[in-house]
PDB file of N, CA and C in Angstrom:
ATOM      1  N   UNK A   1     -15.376  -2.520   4.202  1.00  0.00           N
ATOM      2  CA  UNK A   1     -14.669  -2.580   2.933  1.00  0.00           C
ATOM      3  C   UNK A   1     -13.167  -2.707   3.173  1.00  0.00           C
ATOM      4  N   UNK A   2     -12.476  -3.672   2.972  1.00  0.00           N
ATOM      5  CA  UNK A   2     -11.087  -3.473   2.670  1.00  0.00           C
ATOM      6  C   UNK A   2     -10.383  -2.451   2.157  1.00  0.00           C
ATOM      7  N   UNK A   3      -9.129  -2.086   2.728  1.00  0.00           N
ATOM      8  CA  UNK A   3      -8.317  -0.984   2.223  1.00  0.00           C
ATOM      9  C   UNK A   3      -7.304  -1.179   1.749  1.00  0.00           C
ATOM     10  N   UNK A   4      -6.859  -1.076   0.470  1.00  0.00           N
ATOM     11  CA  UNK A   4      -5.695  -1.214  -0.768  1.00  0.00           C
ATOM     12  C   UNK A   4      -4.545   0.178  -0.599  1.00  0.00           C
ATOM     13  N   UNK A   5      -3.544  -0.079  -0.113  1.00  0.00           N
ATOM     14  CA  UNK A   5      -2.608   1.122  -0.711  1.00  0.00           C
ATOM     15  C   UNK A   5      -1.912   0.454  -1.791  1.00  0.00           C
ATOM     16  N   UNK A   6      -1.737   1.338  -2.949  1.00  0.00           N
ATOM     17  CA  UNK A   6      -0.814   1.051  -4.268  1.00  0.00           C
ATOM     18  C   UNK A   6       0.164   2.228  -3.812  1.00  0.00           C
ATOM     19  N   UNK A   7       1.330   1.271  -3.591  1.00  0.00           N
ATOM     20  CA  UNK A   7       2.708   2.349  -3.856  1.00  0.00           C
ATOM     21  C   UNK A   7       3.648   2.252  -4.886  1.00  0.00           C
ATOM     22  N   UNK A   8       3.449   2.703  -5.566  1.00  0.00           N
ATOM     23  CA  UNK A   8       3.642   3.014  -7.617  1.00  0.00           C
ATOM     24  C   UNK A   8       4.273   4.435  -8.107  1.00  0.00           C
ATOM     25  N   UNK A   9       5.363   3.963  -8.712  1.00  0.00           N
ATOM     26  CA  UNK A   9       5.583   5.406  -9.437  1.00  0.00           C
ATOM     27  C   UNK A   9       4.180   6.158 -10.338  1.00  0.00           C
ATOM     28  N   UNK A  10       4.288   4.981 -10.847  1.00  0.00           N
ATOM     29  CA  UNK A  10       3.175   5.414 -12.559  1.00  0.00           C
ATOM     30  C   UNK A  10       2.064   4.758 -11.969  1.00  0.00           C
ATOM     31  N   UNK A  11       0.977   5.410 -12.000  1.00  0.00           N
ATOM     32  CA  UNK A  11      -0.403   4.749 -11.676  1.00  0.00           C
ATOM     33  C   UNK A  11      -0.762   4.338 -12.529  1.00  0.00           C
ATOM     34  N   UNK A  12      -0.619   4.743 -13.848  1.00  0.00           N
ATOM     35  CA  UNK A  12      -0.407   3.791 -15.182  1.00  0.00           C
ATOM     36  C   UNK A  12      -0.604   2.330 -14.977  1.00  0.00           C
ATOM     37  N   UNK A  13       0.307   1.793 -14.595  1.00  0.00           N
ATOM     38  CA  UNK A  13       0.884   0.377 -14.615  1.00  0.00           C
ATOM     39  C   UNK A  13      -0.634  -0.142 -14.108  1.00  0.00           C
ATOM     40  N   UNK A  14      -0.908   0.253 -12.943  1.00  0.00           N
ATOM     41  CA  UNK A  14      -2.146  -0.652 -12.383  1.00  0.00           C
ATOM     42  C   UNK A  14      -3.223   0.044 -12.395  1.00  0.00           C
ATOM     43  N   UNK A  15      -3.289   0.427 -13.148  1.00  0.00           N
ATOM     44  CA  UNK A  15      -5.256   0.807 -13.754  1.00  0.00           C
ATOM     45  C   UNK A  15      -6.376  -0.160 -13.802  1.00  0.00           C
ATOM     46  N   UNK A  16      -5.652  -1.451 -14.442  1.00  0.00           N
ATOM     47  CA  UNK A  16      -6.350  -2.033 -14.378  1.00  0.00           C
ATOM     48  C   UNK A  16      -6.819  -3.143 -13.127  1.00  0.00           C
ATOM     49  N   UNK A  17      -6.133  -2.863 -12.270  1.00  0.00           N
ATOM     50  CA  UNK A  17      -6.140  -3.348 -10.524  1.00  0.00           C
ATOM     51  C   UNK A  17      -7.233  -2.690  -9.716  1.00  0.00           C
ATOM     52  N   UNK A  18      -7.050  -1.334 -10.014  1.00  0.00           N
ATOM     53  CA  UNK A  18      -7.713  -0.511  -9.520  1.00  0.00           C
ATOM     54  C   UNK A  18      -9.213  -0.866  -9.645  1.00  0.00           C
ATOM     55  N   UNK A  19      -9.401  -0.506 -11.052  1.00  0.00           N
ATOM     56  CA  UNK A  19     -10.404  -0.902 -11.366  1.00  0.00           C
ATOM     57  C   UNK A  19     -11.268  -1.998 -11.274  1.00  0.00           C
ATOM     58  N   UNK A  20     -10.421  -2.983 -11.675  1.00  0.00           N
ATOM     59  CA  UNK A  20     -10.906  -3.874 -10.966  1.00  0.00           C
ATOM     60  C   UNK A  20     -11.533  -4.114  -9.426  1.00  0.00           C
ATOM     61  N   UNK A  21     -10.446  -4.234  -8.406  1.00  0.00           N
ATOM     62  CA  UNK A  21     -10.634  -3.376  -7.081  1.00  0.00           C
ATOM     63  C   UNK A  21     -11.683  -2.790  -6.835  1.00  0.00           C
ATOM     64  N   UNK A  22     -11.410  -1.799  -7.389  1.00  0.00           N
ATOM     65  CA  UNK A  22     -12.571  -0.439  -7.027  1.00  0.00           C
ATOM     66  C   UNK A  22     -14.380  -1.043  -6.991  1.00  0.00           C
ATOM     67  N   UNK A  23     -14.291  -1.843  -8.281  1.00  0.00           N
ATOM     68  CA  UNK A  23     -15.694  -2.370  -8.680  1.00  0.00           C
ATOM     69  C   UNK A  23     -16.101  -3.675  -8.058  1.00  0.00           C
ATOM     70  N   UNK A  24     -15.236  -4.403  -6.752  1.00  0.00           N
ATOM     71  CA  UNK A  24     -15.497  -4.994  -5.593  1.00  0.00           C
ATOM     72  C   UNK A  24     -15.796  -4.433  -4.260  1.00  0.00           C
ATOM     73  N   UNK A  25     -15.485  -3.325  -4.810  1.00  0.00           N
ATOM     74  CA  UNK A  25     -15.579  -2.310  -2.938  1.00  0.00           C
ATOM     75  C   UNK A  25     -14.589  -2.090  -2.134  1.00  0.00           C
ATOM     76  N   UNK A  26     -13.345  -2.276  -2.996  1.00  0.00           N
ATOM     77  CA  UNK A  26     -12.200  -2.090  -2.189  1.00  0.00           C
ATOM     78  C   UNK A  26     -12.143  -0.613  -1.986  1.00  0.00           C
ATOM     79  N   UNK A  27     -11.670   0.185  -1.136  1.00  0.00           N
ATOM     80  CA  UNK A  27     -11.349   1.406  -0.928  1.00  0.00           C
ATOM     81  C   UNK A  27      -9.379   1.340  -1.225  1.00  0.00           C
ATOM     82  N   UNK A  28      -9.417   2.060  -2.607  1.00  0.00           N
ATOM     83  CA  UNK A  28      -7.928   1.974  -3.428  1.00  0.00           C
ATOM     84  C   UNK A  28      -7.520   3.451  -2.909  1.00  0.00           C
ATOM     85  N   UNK A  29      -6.393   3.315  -2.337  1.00  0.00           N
ATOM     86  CA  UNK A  29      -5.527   4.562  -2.005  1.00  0.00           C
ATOM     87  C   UNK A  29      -4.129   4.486  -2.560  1.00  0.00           C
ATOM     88  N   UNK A  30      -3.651   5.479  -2.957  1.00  0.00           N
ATOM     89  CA  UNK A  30      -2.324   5.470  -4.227  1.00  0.00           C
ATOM     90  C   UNK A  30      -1.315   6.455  -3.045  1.00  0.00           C
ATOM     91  N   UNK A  31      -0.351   6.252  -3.235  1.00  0.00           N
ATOM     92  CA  UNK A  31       1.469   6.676  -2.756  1.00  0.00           C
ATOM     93  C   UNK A  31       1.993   6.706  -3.490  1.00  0.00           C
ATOM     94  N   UNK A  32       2.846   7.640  -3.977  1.00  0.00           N
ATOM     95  CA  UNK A  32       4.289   7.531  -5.427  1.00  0.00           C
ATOM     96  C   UNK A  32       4.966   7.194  -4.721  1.00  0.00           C
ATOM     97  N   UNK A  33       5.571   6.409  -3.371  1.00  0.00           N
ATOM     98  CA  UNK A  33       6.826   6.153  -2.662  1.00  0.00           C
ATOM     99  C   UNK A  33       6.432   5.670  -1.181  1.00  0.00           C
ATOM    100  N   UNK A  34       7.718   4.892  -0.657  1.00  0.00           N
ATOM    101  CA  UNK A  34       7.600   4.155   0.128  1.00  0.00           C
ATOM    102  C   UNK A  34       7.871   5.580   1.045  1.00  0.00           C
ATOM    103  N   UNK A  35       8.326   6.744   1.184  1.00  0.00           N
ATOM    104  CA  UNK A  35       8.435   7.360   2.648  1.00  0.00           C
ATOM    105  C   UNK A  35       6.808   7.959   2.934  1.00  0.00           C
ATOM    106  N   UNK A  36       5.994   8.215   1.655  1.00  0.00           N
ATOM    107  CA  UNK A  36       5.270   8.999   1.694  1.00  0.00           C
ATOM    108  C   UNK A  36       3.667   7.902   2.213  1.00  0.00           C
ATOM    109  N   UNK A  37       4.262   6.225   1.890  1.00  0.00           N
ATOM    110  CA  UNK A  37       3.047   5.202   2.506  1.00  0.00           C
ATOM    111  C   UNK A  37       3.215   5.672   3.786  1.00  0.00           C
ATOM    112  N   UNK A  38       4.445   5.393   4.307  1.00  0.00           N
ATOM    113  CA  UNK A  38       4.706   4.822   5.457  1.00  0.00           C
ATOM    114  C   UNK A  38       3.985   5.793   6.930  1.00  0.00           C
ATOM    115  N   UNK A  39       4.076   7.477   6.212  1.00  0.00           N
ATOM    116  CA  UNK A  39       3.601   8.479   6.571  1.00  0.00           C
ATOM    117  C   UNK A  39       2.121   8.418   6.526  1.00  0.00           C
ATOM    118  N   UNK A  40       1.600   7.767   5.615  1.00  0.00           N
ATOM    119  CA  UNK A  40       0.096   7.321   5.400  1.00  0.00           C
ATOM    120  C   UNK A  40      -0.382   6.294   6.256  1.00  0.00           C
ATOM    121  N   UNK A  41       0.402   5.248   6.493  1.00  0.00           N
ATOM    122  CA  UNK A  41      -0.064   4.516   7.628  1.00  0.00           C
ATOM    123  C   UNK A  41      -0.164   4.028   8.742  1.00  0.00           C
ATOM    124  N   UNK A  42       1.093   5.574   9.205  1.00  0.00           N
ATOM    125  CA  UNK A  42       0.938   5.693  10.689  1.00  0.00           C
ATOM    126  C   UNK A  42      -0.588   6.638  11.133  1.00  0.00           C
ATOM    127  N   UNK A  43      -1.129   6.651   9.990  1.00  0.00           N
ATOM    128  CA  UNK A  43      -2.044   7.497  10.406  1.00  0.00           C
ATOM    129  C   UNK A  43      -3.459   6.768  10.047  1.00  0.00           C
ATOM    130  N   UNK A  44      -3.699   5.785   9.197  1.00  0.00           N
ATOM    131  CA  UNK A  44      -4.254   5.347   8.365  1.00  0.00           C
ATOM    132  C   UNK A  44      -4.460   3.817   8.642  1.00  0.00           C
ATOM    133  N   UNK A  45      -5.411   2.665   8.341  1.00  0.00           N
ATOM    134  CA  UNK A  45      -5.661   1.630   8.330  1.00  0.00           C
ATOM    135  C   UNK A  45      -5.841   1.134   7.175  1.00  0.00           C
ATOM    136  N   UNK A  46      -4.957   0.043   7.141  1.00  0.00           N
ATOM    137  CA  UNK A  46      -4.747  -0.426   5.385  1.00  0.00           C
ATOM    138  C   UNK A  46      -4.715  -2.355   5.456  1.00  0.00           C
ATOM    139  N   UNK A  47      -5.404  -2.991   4.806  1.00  0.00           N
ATOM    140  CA  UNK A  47      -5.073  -4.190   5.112  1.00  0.00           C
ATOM    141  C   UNK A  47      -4.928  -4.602   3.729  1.00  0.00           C
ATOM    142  N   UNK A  48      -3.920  -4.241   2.778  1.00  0.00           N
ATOM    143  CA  UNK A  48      -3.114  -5.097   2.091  1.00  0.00           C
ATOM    144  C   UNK A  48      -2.704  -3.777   0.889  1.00  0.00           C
ATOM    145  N   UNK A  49      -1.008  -3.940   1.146  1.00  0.00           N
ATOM    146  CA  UNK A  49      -0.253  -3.228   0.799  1.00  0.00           C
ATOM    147  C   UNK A  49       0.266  -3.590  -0.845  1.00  0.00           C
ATOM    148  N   UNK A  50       0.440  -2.707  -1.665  1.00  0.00           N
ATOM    149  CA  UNK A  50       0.613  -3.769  -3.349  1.00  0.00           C
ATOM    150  C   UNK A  50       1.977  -2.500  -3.922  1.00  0.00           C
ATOM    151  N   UNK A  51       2.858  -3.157  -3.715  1.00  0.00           N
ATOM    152  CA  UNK A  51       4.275  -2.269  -4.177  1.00  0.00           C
ATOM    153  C   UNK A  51       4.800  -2.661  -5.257  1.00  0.00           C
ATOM    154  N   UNK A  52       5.825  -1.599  -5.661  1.00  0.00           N
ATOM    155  CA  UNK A  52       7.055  -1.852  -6.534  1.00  0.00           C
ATOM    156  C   UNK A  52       7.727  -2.398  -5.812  1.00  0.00           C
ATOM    157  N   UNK A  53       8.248  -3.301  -6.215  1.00  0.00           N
ATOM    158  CA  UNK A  53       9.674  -3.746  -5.906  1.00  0.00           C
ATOM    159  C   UNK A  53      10.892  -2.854  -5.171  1.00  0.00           C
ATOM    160  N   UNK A  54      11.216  -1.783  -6.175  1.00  0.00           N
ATOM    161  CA  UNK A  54      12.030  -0.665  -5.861  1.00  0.00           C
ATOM    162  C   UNK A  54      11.906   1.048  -5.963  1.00  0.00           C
ATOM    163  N   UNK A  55      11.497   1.589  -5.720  1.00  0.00           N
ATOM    164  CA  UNK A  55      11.192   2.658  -5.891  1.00  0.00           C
ATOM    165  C   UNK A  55      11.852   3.596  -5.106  1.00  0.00           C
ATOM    166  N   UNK A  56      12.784   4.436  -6.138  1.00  0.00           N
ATOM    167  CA  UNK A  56      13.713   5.048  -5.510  1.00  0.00           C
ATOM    168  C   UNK A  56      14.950   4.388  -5.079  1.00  0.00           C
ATOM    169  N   UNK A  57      15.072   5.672  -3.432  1.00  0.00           N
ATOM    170  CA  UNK A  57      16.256   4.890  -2.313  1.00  0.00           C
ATOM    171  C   UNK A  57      15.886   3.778  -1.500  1.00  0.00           C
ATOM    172  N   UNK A  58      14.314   3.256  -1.463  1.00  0.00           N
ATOM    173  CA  UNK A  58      14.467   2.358  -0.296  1.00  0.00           C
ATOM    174  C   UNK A  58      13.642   1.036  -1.247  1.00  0.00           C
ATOM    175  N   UNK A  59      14.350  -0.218  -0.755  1.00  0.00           N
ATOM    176  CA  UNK A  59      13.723  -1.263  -1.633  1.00  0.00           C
ATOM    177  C   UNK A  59      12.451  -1.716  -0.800  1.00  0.00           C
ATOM    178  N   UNK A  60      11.338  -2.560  -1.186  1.00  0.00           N
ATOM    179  CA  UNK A  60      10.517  -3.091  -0.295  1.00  0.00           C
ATOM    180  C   UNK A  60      10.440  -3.628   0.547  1.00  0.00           C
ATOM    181  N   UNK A  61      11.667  -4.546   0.660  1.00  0.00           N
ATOM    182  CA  UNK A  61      12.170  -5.131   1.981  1.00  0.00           C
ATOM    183  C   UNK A  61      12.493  -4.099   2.988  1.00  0.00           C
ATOM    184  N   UNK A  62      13.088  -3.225   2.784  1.00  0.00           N
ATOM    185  CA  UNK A  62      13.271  -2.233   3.627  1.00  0.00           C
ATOM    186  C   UNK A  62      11.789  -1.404   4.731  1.00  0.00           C
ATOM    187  N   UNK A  63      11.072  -1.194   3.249  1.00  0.00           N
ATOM    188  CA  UNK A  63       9.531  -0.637   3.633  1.00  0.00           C
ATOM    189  C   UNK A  63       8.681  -2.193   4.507  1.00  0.00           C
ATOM    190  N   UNK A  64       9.001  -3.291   4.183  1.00  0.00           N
ATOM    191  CA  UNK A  64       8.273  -3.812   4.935  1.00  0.00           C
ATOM    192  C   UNK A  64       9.102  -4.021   6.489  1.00  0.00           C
ATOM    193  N   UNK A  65       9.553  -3.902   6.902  1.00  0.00           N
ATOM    194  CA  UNK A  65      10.265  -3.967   8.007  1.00  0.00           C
ATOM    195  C   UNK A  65      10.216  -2.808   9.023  1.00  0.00           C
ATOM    196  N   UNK A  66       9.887  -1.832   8.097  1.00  0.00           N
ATOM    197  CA  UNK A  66       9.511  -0.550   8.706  1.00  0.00           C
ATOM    198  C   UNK A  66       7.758  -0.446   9.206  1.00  0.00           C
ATOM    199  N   UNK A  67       7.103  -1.166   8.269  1.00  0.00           N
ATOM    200  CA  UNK A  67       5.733  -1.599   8.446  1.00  0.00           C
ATOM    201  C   UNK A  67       5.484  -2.316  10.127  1.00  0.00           C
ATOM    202  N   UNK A  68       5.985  -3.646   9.908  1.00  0.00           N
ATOM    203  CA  UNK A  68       5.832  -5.016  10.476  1.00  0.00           C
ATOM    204  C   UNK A  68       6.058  -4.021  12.152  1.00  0.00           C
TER     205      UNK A  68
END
């Protein structure tokens, strides 16, 4: 099964992702913030990451660079 992290303030916003998601077999894992993914996937196996733009102090460009 593929693994989804959503890093989202409001889980709100993508409910309907999830759901969606979820009812393909994705295994959906949620983060409120880019320090608290990043902590998730040094530990964790994730193959496709779905962000805010900005959240908080660090923008996504930032978080992906820290990823890569």
């Amino acid at each position: 099964m593929p693994n989804v992290l959503f890093v989202v303030k409001n889980t709100s916003v993508c409910k309907a992702h999830i759901k969606l998601l979820s009812s393909k077999k994705y295994t959906i894992k949620l983060s409120e913030n880019y320090e608290q993914a990043l902590k998730f996937l040094e530990k964790n196996k994730i193959d496709v990451v779905i962000g805010e733009i900005q959240i908080e102090e660090i923008e996504i460009g930032e978080f992906i660079k820290n990823v890569t």
